[in-house]
C-alpha atoms as a PDB file:
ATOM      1  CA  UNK A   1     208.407 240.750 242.092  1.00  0.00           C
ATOM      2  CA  UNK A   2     207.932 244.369 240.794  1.00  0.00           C
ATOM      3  CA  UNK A   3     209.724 243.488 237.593  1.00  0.00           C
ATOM      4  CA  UNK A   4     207.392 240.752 236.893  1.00  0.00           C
ATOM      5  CA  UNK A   5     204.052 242.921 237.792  1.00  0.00           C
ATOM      6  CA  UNK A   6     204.950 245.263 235.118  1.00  0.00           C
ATOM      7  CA  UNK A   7     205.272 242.273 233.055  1.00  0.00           C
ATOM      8  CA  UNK A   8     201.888 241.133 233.729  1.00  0.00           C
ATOM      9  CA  UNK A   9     200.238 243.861 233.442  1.00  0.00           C
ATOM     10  CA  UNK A  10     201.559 244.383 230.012  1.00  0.00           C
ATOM     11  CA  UNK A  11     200.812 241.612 229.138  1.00  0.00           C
ATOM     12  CA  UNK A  12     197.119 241.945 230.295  1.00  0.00           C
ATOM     13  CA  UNK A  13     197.042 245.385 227.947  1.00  0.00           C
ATOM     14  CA  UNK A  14     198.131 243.619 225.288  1.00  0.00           C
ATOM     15  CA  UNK A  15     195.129 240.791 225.218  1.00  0.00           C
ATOM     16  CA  UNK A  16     192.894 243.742 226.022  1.00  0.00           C
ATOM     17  CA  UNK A  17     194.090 245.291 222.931  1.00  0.00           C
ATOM     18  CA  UNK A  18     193.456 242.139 220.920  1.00  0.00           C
ATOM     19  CA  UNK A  19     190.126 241.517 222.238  1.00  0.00           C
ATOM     20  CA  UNK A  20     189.204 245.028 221.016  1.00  0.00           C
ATOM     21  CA  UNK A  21     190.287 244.476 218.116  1.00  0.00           C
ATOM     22  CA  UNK A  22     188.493 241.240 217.218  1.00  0.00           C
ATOM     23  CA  UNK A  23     185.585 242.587 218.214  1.00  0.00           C
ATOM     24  CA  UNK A  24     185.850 246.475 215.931  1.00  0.00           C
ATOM     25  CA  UNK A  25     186.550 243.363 213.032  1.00  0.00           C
ATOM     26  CA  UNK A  26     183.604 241.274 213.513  1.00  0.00           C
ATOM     27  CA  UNK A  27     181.217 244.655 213.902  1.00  0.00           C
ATOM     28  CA  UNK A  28     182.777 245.743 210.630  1.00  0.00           C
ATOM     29  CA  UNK A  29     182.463 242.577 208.492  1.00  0.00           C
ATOM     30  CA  UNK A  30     178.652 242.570 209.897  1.00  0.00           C
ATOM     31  CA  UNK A  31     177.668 246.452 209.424  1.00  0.00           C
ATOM     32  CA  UNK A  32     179.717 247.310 206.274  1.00  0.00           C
ATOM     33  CA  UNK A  33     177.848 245.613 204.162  1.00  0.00           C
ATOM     34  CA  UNK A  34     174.390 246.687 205.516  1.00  0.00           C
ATOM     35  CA  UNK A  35     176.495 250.156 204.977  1.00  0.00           C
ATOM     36  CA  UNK A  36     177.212 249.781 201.840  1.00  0.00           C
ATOM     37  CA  UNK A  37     173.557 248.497 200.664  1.00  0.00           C
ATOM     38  CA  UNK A  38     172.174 251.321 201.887  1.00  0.00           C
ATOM     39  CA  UNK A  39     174.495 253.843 200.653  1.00  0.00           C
ATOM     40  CA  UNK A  40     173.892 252.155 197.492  1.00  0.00           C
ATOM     41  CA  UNK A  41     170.020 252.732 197.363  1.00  0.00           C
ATOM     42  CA  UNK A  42     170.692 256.343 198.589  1.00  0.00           C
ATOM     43  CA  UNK A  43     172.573 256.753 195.363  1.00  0.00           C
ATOM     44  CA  UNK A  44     169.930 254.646 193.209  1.00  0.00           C
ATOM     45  CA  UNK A  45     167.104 257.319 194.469  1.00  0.00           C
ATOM     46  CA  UNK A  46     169.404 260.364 193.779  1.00  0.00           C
ATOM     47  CA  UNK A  47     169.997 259.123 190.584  1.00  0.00           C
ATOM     48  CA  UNK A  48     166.140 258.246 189.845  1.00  0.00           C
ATOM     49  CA  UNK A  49     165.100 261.785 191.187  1.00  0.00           C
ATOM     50  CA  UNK A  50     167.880 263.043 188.468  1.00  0.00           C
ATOM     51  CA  UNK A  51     165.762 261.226 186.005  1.00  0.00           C
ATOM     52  CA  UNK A  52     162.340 262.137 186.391  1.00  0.00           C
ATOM     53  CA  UNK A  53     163.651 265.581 186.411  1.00  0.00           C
ATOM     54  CA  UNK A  54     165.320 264.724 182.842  1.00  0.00           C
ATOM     55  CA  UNK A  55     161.539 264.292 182.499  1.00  0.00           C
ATOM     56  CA  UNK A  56     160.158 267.063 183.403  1.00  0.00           C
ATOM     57  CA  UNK A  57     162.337 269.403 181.247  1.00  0.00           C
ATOM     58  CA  UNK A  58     161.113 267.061 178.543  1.00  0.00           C
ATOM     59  CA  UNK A  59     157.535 267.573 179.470  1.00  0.00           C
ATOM     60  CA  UNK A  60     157.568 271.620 179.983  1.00  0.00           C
ATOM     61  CA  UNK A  61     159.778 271.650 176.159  1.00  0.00           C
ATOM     62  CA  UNK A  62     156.499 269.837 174.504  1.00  0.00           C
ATOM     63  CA  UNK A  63     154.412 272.126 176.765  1.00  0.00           C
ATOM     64  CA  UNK A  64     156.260 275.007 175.180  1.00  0.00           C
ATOM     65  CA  UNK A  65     155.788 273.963 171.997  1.00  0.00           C
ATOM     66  CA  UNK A  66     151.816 273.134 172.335  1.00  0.00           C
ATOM     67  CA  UNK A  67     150.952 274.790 175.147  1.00  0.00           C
ATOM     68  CA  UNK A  68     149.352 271.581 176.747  1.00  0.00           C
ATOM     69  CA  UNK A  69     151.222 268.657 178.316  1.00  0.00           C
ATOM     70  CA  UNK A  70     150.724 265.563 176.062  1.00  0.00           C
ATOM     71  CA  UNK A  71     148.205 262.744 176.476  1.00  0.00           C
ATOM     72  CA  UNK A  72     148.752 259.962 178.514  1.00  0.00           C
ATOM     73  CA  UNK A  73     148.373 258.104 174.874  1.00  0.00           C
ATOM     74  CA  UNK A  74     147.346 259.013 171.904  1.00  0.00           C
ATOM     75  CA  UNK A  75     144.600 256.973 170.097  1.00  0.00           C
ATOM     76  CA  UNK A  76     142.854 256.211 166.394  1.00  0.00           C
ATOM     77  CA  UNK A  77     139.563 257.142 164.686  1.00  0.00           C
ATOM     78  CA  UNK A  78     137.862 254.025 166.933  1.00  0.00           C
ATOM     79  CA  UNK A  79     139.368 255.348 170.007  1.00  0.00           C
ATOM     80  CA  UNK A  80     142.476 252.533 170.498  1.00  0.00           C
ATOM     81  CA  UNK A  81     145.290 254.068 171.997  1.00  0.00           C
ATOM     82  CA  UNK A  82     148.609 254.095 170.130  1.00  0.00           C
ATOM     83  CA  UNK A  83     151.400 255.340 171.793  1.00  0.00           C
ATOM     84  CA  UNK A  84     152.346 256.701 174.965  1.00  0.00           C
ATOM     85  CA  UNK A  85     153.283 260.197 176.614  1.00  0.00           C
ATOM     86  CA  UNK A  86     156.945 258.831 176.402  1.00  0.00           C
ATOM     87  CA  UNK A  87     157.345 258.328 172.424  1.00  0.00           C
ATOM     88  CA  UNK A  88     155.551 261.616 171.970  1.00  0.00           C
ATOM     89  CA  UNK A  89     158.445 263.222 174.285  1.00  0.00           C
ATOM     90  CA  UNK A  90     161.290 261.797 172.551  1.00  0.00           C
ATOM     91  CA  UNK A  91     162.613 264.955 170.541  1.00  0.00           C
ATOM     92  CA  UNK A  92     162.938 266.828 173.943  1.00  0.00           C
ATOM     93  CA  UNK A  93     164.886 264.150 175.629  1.00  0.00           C
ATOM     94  CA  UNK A  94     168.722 263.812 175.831  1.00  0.00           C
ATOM     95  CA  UNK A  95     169.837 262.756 172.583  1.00  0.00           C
ATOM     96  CA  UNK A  96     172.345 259.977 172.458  1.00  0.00           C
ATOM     97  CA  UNK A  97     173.732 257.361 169.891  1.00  0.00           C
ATOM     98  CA  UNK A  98     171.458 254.909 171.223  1.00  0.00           C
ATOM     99  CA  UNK A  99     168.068 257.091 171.390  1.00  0.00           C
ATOM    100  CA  UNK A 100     164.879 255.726 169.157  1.00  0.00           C
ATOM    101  CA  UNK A 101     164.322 258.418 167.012  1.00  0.00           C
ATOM    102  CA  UNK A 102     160.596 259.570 166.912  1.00  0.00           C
ATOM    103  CA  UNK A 103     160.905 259.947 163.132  1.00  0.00           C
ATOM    104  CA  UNK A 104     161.342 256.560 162.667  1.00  0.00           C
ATOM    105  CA  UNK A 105     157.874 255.341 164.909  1.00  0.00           C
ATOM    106  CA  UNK A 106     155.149 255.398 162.860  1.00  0.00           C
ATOM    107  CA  UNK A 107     152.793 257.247 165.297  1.00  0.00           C
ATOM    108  CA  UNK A 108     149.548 256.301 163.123  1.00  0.00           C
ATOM    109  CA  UNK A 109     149.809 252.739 163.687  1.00  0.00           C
ATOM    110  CA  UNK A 110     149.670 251.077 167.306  1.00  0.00           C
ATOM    111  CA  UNK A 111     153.187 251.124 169.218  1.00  0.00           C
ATOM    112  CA  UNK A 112     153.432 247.370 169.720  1.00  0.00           C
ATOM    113  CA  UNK A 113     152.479 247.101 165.070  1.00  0.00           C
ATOM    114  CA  UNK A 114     154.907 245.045 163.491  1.00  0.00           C
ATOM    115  CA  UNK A 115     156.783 248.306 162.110  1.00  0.00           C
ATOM    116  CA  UNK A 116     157.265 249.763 165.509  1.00  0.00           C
ATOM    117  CA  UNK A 117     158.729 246.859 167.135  1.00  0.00           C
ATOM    118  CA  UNK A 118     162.118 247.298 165.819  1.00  0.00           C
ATOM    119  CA  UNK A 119     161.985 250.088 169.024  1.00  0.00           C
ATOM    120  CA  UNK A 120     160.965 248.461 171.835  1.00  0.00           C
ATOM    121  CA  UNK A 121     164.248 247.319 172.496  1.00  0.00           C
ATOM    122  CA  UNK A 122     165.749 251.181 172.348  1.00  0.00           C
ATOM    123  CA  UNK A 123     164.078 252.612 175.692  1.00  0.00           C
ATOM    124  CA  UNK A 124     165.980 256.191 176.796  1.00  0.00           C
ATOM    125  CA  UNK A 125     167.978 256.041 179.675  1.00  0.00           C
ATOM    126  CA  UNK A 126     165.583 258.333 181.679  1.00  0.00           C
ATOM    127  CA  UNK A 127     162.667 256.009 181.999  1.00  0.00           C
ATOM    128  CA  UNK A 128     164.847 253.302 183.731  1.00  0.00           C
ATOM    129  CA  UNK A 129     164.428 253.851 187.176  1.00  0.00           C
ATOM    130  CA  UNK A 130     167.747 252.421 188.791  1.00  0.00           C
ATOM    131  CA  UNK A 131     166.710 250.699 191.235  1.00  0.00           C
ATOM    132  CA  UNK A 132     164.090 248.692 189.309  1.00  0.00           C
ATOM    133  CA  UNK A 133     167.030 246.633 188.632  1.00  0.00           C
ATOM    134  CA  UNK A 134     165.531 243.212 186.727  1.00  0.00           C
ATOM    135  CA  UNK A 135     164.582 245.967 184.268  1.00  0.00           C
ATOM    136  CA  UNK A 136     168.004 245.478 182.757  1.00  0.00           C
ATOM    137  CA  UNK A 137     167.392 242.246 181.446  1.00  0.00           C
ATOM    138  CA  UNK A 138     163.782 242.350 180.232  1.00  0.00           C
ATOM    139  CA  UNK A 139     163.162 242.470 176.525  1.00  0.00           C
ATOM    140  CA  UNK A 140     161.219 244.995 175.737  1.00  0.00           C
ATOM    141  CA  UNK A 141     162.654 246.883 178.831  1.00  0.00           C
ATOM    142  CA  UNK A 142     160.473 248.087 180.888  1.00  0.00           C
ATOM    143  CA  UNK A 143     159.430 250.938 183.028  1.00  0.00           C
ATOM    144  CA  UNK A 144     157.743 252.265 186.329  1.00  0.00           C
ATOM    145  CA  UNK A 145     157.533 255.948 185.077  1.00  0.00           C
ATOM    146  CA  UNK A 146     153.886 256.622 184.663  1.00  0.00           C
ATOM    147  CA  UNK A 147     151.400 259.531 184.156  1.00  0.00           C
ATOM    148  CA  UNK A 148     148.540 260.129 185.957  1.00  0.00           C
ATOM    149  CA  UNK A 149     145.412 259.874 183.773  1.00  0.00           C
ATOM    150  CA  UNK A 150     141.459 261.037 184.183  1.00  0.00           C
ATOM    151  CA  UNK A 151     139.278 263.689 185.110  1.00  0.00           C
ATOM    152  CA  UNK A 152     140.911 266.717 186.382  1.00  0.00           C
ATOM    153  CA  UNK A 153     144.681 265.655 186.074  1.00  0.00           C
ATOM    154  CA  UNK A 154     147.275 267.087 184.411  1.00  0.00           C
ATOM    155  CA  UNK A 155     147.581 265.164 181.123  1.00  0.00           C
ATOM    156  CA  UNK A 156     146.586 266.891 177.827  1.00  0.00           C
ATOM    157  CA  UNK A 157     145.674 270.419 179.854  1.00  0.00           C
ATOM    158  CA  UNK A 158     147.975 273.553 179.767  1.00  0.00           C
ATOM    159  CA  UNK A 159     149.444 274.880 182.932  1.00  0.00           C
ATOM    160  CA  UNK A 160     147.119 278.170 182.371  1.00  0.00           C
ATOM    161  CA  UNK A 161     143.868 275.948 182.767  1.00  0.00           C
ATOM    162  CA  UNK A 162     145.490 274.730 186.511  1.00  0.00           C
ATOM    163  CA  UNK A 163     143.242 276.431 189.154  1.00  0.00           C
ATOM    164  CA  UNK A 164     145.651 275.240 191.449  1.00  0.00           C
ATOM    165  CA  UNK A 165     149.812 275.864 191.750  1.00  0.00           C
ATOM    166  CA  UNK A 166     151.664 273.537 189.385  1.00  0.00           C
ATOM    167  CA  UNK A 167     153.946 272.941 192.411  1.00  0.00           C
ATOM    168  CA  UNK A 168     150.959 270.949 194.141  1.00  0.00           C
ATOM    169  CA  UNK A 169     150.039 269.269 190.900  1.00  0.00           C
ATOM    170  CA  UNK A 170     151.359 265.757 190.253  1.00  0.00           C
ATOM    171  CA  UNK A 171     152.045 265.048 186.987  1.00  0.00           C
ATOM    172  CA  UNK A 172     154.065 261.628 187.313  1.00  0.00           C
ATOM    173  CA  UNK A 173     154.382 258.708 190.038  1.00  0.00           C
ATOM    174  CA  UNK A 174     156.302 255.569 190.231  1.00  0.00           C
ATOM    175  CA  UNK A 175     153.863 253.078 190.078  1.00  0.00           C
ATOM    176  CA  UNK A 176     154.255 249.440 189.390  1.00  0.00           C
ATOM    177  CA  UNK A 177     153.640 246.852 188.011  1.00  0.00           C
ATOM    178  CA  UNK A 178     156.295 247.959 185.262  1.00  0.00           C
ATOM    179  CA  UNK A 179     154.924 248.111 181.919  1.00  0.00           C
ATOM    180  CA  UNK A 180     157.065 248.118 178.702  1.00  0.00           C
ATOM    181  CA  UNK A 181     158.309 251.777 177.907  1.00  0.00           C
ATOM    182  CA  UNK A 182     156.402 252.252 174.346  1.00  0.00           C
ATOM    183  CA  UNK A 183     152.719 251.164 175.303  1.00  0.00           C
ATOM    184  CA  UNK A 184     150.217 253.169 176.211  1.00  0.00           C
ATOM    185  CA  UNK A 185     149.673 251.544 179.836  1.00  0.00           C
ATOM    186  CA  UNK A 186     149.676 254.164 182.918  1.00  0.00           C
ATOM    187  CA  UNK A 187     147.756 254.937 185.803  1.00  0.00           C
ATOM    188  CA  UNK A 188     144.328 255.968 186.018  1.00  0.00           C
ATOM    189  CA  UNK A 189     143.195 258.167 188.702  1.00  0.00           C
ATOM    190  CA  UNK A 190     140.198 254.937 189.825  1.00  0.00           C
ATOM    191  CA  UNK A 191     143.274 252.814 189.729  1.00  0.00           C
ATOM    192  CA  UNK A 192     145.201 255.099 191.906  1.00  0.00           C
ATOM    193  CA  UNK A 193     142.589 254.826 194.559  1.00  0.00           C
ATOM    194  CA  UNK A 194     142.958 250.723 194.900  1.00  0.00           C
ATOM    195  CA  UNK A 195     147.094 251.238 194.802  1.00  0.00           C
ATOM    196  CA  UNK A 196     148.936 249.942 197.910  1.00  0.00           C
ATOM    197  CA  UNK A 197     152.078 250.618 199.364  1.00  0.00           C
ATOM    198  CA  UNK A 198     154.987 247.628 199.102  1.00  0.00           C
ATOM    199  CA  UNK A 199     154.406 247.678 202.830  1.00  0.00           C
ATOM    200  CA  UNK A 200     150.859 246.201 202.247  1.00  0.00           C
ATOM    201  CA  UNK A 201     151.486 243.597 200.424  1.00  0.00           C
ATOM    202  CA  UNK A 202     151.223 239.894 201.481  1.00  0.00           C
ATOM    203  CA  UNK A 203     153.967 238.538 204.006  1.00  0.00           C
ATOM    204  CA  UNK A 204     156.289 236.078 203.138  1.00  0.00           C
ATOM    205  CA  UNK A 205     156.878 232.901 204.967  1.00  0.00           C
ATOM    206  CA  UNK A 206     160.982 232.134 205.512  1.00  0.00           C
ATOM    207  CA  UNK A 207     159.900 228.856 205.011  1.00  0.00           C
ATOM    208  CA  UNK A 208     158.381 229.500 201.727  1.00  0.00           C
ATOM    209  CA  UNK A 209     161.220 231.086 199.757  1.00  0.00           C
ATOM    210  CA  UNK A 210     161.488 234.632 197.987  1.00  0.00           C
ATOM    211  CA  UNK A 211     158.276 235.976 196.833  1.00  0.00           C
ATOM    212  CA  UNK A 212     158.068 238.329 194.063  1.00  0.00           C
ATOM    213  CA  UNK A 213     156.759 241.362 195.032  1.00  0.00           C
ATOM    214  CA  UNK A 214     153.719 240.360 192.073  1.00  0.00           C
ATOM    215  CA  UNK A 215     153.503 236.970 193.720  1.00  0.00           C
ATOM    216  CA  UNK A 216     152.287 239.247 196.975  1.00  0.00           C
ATOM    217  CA  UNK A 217     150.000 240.795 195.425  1.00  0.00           C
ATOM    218  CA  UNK A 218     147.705 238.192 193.912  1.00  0.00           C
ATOM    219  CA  UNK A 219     145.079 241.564 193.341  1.00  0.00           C
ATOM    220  CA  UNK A 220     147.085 243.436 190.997  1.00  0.00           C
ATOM    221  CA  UNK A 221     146.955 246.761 192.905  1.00  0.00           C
ATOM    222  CA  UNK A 222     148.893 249.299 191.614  1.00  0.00           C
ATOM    223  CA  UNK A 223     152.001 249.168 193.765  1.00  0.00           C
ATOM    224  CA  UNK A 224     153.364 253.089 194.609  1.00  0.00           C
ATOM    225  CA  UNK A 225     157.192 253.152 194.539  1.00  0.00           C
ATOM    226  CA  UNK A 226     157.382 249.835 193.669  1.00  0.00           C
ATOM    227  CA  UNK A 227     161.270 249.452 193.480  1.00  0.00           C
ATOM    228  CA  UNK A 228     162.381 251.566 196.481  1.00  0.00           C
ATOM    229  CA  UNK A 229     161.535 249.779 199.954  1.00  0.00           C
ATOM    230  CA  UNK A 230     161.001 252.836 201.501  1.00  0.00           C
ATOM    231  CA  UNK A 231     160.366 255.509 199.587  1.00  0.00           C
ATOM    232  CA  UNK A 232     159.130 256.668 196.262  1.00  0.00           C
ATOM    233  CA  UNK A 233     159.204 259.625 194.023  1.00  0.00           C
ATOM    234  CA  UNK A 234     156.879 262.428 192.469  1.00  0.00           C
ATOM    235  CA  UNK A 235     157.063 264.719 189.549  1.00  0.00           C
ATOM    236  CA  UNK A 236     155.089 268.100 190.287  1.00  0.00           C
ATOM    237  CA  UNK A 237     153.579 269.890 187.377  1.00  0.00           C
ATOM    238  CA  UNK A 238     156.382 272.699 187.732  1.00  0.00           C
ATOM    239  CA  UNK A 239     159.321 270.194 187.238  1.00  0.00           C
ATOM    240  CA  UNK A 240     160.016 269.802 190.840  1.00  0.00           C
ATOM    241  CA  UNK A 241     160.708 266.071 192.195  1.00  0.00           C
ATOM    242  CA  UNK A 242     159.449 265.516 195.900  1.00  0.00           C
ATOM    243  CA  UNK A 243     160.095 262.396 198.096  1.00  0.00           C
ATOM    244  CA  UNK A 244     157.714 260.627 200.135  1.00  0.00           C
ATOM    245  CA  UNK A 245     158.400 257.998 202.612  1.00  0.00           C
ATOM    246  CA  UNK A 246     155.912 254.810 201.886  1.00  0.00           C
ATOM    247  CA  UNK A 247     153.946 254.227 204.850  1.00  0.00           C
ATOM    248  CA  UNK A 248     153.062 258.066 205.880  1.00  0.00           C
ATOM    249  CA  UNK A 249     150.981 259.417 202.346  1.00  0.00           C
ATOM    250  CA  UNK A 250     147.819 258.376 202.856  1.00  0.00           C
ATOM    251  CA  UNK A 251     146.650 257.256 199.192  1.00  0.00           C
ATOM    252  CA  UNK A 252     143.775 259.605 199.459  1.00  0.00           C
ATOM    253  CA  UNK A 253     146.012 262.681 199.754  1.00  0.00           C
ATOM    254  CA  UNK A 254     147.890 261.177 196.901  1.00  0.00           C
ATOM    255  CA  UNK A 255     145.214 261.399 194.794  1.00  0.00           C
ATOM    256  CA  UNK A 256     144.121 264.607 195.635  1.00  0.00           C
ATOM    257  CA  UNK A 257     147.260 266.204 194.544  1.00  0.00           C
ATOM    258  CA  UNK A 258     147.172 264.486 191.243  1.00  0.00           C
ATOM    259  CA  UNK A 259     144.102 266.808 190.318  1.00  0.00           C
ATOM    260  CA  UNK A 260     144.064 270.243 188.583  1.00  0.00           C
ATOM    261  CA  UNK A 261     141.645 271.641 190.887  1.00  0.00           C
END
């Protein structure tokens, strides 16, 4: 009788042991790949705060050079814009085999002219944000990178002419809908007033399929952050990169610390 207690009991351990077991499996095939998702967008949003600070060197270099940060766009005689902030930044960006070379753009004619088209196609690494990831695939790629444009904002004023910190003054946002990385498209302060957050958008119905996240938004608001579901990312006047989470910026504040003064 004793011999065959001990035997039960081990053999009770042993079932315990396999129960435990099944069950640390099953938790792991369910969490590790909610894990792993979100470790991924962690790295995504270190990787697109390493780019808008790629940027903002970019942007203080032409500020250097003309002692004003550049125009959103830049326009002709009749007031049509040409090109963007972006082409006019190219010689201070990171210069790689790939990179459109400004010299080749012909500035005086409109960036989507016949003769400029050959460069849509050749966007700089630093204006894909990395989790706008269907961005890979468009032709001409595109780009959620935008500066802030209108009355009292930073674009086309010198950092002297600030009557408040360049720290508190935003000088680029992550706004969607993307727009292709030459044109002259960005974000106007009146436009920043009507943006939304992606956690205003329409809801979807199960039933109904994926929604794109323009299908939800049959207004065309500017959407902030656009490709990160929970947060999205700021460029400062001074070349710092802040986060904010979605949901707690109220777009009013936003705007306020896109102005000069």
């Amino acid at each position: 009788m004793r011999y065959q207690s001990i035997k039960f009991k081990s053999a009770f351990t042993i079932l315990e042991l396999l129960v435990v077991i099944a069950i640390v499996g099953i938790l792991i095939a369910v969490l590790l790949p909610q894990v792993s998702k979100s470790r991924g967008e962690y790295d995504r949003c270190r990787m697109c705060i390493y780019k808008m600070k790629q940027i903002g060197i970019a942007l203080r270099k032409y500020h250097d050079v003309y002692n004003v940060f550049p125009p959103t766009s830049t326009v002709d005689a009749e007031g049509k814009q040409l090109h963007s902030w972006r082409t006019l930044i190219l010689p201070y960006l990171e210069v790689t085999e790939d990179s459109p070379k400004i010299e080749g753009i012909q500035l005086d004619k409109s960036w989507d002219h016949e003769l400029n088209k050959p460069f849509h196609d050749s966007m700089p690494n630093e204006f894909l944000c990395p989790s706008h990831w269907h961005n890979w695939h468009e032709k001409p790629p595109t780009t959620i990178y935008k500066m802030i444009s209108g009355d009292k904002t930073a674009a086309g004023v010198s950092l002297s002419s600030m009557k408040r910190k360049p720290s508190e003054v935003i000088l680029l946002i992550e706004v969607g809908p993307p727009v292709p990385w030459m044109s002259p498209t960005n974000l106007s302060i009146e436009e920043l007033k009507e943006a939304i957050y992606p956690t205003g958008l329409e809801k979807t119905d199960p039933k109904e399929g994926y929604k794109t996240l323009e299908e939800r938004n049959p207004q065309k608001k500017p959407i902030i952050g656009y490709a990160h579901p929970t947060e999205f990312h700021v460029l400062f006047a001074d070349g710092t990169v802040k986060t904010y989470k979605n949901w707690k910026l109220p777009i009013s504040e936003l705007e306020k610390r896109c102005r000069i003064e």
